[in-house]
N, C-alpha and C. Protein backbone atom coordinates (compact mmCIF):
# COMPACT_ATOMS: atom_id res chain seq x y z
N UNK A 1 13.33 -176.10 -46.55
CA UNK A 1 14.62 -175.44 -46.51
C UNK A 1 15.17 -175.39 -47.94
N UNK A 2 15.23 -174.20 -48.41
CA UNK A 2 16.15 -174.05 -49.76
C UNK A 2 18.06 -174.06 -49.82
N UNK A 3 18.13 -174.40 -50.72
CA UNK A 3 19.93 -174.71 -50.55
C UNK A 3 20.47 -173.49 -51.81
N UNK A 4 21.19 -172.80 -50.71
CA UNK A 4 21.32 -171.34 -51.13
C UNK A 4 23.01 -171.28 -51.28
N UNK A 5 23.36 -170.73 -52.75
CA UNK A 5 24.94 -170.77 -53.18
C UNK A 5 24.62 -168.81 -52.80
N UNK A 6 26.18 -168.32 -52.40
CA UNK A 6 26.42 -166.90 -52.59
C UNK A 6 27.92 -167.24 -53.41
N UNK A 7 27.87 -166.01 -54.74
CA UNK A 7 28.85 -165.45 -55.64
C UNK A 7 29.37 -164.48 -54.89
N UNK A 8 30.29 -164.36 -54.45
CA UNK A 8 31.08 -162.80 -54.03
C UNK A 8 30.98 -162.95 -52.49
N UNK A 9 30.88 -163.39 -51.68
CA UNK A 9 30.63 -163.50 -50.12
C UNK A 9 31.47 -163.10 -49.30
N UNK A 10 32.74 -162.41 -50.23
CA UNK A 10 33.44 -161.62 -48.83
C UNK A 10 33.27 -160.03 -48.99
N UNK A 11 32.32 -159.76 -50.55
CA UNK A 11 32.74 -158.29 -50.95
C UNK A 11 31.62 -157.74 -49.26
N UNK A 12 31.19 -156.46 -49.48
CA UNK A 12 30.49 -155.87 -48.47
C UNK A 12 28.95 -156.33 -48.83
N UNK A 13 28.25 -156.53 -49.78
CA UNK A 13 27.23 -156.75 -50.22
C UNK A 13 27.18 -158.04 -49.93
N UNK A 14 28.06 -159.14 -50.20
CA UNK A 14 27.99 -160.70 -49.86
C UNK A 14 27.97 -160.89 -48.58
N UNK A 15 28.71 -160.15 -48.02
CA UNK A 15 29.02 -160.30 -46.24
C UNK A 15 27.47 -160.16 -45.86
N UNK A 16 27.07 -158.99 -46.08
CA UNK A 16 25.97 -158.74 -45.27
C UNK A 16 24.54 -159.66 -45.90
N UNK A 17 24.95 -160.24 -47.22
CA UNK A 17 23.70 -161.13 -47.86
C UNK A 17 24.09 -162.65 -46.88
N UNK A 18 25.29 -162.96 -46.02
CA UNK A 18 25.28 -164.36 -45.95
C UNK A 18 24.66 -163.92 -44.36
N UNK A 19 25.12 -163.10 -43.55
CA UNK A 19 24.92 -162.96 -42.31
C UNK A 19 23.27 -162.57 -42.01
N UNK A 20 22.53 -162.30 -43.27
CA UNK A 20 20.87 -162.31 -43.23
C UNK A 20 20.64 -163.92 -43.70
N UNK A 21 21.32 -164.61 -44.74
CA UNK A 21 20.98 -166.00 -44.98
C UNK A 21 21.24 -166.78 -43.95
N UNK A 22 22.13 -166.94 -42.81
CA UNK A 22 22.56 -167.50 -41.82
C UNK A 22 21.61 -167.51 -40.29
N UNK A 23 20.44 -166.79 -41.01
CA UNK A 23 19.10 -166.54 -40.00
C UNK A 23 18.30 -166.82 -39.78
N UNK A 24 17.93 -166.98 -41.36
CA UNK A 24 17.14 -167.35 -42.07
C UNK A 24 16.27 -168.67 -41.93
N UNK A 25 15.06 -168.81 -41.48
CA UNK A 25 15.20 -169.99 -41.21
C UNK A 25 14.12 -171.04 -41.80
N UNK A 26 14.54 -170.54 -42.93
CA UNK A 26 14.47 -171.81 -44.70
C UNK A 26 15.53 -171.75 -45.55
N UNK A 27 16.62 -170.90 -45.05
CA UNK A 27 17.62 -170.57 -46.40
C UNK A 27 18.88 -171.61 -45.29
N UNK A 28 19.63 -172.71 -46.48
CA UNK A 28 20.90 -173.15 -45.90
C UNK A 28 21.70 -172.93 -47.05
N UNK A 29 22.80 -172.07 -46.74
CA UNK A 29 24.30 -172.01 -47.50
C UNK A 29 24.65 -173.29 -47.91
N UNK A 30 24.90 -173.65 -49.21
CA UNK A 30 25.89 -174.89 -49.13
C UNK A 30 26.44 -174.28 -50.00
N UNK A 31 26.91 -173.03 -50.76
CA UNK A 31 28.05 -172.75 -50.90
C UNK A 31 28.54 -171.13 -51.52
N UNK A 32 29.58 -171.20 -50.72
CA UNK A 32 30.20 -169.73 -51.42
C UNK A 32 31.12 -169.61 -52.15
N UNK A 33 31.60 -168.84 -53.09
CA UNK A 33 32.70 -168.60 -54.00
C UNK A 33 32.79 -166.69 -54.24
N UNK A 34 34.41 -166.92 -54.25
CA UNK A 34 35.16 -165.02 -54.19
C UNK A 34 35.97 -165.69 -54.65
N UNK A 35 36.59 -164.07 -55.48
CA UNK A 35 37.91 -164.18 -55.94
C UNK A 35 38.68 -164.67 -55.10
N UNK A 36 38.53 -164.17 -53.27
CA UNK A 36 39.81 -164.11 -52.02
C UNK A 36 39.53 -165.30 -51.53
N UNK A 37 37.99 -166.06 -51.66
CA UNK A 37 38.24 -167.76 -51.03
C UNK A 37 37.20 -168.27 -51.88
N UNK A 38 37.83 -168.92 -52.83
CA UNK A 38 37.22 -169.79 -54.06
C UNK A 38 36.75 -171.08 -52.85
N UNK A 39 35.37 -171.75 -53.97
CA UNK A 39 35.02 -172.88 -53.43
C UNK A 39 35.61 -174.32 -53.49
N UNK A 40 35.73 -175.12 -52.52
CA UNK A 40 36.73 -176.00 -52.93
C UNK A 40 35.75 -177.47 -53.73
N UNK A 41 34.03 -177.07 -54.33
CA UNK A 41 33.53 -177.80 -55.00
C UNK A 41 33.19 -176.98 -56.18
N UNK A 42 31.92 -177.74 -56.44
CA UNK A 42 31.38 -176.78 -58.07
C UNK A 42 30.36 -176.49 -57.50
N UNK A 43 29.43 -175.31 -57.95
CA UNK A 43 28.30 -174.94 -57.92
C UNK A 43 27.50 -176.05 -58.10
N UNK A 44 27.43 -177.10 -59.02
CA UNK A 44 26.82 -178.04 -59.14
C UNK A 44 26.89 -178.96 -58.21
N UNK A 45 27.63 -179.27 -57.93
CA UNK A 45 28.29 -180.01 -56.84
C UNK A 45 28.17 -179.83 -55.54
N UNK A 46 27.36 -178.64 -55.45
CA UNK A 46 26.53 -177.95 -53.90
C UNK A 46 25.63 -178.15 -53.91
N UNK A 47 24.75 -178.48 -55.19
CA UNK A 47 23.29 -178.91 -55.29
C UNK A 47 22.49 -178.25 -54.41
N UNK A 48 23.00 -176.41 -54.99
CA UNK A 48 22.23 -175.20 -54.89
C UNK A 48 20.96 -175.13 -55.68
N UNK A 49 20.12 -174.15 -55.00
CA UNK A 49 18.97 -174.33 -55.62
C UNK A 49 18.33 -172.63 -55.84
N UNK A 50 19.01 -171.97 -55.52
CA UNK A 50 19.08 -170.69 -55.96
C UNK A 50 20.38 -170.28 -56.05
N UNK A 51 20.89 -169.08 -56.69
CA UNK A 51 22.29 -168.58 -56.37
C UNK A 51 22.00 -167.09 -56.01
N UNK A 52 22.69 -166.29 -55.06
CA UNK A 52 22.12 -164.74 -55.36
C UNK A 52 24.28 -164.37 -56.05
N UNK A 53 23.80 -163.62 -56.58
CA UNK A 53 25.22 -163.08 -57.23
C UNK A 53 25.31 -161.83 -56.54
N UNK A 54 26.12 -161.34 -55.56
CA UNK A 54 27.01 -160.70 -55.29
C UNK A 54 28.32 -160.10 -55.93
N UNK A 55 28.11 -160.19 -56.83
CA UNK A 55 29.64 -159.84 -57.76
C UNK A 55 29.61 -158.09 -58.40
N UNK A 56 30.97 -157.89 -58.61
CA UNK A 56 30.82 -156.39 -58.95
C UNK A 56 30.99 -156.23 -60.30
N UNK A 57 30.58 -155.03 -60.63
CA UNK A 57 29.72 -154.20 -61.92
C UNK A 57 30.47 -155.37 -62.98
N UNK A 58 29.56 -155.85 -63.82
CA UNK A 58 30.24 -156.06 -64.85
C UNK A 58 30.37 -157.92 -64.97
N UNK A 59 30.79 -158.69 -63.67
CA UNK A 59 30.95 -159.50 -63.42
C UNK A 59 29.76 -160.66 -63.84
N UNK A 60 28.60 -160.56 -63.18
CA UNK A 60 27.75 -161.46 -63.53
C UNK A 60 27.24 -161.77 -64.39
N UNK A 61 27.59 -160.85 -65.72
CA UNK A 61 27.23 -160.98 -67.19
C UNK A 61 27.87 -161.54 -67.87
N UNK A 62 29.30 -162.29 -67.35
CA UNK A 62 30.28 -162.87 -67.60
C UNK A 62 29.61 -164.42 -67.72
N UNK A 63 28.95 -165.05 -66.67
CA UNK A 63 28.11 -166.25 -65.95
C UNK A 63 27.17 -166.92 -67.28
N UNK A 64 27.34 -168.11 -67.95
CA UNK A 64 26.19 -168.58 -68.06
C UNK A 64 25.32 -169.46 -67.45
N UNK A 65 24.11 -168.91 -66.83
CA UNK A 65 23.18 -169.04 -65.90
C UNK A 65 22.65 -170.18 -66.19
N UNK A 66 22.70 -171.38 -66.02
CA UNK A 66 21.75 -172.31 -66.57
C UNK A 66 21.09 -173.58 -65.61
N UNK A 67 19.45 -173.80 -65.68
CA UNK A 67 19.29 -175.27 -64.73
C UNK A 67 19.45 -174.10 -63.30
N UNK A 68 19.28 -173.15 -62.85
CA UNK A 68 19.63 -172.60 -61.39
C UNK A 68 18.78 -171.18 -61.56
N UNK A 69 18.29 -171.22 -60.24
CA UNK A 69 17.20 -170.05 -60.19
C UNK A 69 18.56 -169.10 -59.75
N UNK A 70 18.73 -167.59 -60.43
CA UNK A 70 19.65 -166.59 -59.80
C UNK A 70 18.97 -165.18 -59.70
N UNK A 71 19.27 -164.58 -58.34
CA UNK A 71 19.08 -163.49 -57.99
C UNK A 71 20.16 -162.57 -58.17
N UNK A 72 20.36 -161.50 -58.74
CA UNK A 72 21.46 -160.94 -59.30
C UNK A 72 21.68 -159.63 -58.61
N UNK A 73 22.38 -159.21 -57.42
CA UNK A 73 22.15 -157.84 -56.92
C UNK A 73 22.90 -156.59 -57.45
N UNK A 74 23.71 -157.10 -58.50
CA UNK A 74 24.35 -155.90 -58.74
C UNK A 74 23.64 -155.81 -60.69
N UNK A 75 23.91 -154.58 -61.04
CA UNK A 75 23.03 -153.72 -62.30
C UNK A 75 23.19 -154.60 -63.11
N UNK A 76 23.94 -155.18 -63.60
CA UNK A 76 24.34 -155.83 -64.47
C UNK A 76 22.91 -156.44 -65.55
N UNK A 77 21.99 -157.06 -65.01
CA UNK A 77 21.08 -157.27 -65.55
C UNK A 77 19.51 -156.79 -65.69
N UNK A 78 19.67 -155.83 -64.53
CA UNK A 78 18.23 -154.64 -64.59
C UNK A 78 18.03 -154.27 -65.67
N UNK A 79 18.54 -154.32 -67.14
CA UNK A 79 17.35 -153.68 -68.33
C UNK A 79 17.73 -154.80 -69.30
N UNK A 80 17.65 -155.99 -68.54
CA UNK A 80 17.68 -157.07 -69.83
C UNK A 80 16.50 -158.20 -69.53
N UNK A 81 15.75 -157.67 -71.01
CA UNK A 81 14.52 -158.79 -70.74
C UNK A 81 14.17 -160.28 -70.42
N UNK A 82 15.65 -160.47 -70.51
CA UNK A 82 15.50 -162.40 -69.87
C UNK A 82 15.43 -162.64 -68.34
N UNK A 83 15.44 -161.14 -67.66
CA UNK A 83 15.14 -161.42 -66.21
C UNK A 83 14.33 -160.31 -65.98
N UNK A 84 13.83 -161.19 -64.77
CA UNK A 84 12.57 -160.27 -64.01
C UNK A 84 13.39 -159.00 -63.01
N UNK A 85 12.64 -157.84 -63.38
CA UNK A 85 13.00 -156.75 -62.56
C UNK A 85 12.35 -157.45 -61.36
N UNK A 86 13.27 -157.44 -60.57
CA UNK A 86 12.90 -157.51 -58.77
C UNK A 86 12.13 -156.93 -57.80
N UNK A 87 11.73 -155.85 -58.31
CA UNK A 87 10.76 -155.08 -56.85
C UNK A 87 9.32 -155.97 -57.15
N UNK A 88 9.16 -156.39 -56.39
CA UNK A 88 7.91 -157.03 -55.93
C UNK A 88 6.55 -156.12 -55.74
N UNK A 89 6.85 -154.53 -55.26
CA UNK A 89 5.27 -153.99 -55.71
C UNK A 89 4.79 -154.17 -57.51
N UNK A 90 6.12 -154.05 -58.28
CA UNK A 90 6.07 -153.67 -59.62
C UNK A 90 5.69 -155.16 -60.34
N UNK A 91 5.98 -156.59 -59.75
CA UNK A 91 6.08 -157.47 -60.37
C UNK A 91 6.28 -158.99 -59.60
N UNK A 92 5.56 -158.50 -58.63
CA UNK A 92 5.24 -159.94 -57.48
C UNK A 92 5.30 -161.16 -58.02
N UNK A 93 3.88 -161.13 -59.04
CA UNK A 93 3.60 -162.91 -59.88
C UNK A 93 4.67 -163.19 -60.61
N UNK A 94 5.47 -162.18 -61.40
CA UNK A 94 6.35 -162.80 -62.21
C UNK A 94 7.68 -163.28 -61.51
N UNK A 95 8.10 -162.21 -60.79
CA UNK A 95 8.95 -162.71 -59.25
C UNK A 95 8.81 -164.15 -59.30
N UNK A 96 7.46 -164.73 -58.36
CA UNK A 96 7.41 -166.11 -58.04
C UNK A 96 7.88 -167.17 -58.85
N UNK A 97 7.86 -166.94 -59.93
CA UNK A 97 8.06 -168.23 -61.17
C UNK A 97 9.12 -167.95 -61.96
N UNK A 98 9.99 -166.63 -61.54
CA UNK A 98 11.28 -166.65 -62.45
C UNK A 98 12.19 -167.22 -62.14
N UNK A 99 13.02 -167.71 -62.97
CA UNK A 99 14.18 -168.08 -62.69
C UNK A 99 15.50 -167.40 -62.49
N UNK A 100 15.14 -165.81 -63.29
CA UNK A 100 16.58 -165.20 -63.60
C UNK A 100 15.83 -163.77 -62.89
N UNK A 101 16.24 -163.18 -61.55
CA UNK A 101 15.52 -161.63 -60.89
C UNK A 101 16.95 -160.96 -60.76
N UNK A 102 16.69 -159.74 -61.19
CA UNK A 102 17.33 -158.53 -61.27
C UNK A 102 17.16 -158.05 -60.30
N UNK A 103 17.94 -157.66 -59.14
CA UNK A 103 17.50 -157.02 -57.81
C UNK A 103 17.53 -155.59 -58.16
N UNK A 104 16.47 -154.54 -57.62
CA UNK A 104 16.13 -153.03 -58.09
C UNK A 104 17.83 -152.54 -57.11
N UNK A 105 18.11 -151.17 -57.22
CA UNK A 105 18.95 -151.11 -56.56
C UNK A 105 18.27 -149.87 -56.10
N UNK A 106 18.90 -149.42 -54.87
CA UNK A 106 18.00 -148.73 -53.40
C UNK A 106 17.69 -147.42 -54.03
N UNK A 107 18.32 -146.44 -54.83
CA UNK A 107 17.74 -145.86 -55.63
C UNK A 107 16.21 -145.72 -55.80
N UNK A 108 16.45 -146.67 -57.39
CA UNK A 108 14.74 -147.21 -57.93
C UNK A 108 13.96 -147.52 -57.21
N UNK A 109 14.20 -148.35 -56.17
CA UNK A 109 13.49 -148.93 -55.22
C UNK A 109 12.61 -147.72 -54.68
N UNK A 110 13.59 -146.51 -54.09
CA UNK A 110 12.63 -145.92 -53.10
C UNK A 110 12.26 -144.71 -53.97
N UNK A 111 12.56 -144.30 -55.14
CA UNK A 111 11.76 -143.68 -56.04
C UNK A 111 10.59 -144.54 -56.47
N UNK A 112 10.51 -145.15 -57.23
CA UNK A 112 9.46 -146.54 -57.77
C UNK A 112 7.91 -146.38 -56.91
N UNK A 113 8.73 -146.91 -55.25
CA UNK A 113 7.21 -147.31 -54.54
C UNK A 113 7.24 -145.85 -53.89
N UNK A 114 8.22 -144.73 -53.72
CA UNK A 114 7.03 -143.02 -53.80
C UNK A 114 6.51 -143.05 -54.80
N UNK A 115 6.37 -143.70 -55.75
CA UNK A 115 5.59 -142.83 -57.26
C UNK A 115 4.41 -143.96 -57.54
N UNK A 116 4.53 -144.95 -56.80
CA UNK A 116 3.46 -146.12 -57.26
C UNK A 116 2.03 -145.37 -56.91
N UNK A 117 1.61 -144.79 -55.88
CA UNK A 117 0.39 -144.16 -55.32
C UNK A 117 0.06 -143.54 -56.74
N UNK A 118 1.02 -142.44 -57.35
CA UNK A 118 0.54 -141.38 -58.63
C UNK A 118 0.31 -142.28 -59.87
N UNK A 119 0.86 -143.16 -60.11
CA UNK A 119 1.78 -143.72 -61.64
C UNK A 119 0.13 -143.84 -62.61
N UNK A 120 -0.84 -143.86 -62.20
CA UNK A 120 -1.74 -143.55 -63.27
C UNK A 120 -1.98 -142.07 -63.45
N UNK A 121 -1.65 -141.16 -62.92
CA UNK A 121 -2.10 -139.91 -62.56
C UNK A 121 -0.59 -138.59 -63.22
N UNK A 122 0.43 -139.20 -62.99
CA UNK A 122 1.31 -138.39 -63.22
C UNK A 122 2.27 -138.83 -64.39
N UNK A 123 2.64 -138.01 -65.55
CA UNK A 123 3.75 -138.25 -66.33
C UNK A 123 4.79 -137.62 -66.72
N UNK A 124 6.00 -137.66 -66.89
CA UNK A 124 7.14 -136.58 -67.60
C UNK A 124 7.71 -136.54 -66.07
N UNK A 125 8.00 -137.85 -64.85
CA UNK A 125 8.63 -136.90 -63.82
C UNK A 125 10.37 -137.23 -63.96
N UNK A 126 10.82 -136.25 -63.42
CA UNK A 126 12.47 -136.92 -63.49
C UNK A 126 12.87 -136.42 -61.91
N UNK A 127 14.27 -137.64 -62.00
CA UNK A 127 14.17 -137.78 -60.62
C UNK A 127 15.66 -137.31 -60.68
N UNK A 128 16.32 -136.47 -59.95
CA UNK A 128 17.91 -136.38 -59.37
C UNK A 128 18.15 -137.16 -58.15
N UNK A 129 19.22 -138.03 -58.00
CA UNK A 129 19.09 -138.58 -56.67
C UNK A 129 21.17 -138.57 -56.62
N UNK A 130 21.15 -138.30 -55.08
CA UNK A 130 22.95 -138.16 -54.81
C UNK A 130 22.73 -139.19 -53.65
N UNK A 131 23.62 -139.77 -53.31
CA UNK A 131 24.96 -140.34 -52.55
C UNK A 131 25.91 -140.06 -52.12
């Protein structure tokens, strides 16, 4: 069983990251923190053993990360080389042993693994994508 902190757990992204962790059955919460219900310990003091960050744009770059494996779901850290890009077709082994993962966001994600089949075969593609 891993001991799992969530950053941001009431935004819409935290909600729905604790109610998949709450299922889970190796992952235990010992702790959450939001702006709207702060924790009444420390992160340290939960003797978490991953954190996933839930926090919005801008926020988690604020954090110094240290001693704690973090999963980061919002952009903030997708093009910075001290963490592992997250999609697992692109980067499985390094995944396993990082400490600091950049989660892809649904975008990249489902461009990425359509283009993984070509990616020796095709170059120069650009992608438009709406919401």
């Amino acid at each position: 069983m891993i001991k799992v902190g969530v950053l941001g757990h009431t935004g819409n992204l935290g909600e729905t990251l604790v109610d998949i962790l709450k299922k889970h059955p190796y992952a235990e919460i010992v702790y959450t923190h939001s702006t709207s219900e702060p924790s009444k310990i420390t992160l340290l003091e939960s003797k978490a053993e991953l954190v996933f960050s839930a926090l919005g744009y801008g926020v988690s770059k604020e954090y110094e990360w240290r001693d704690i494996k973090v999963i980061d779901l919002s952009i903030d850290h997708r093009n910075d080389p001290k963490w592992v890009y997250g999609l697992p077709e692109l980067n499985r082994e390094n995944i396993k042993d990082a400490q600091y993962v950049a989660n892809p966001g649904c975008f990249a994600t489902d461009t990425l693994e359509a283009l993984l089949p070509v990616k020796d075969y095709v170059r120069n593609i650009k992608i438009q994508a709406y919401s």
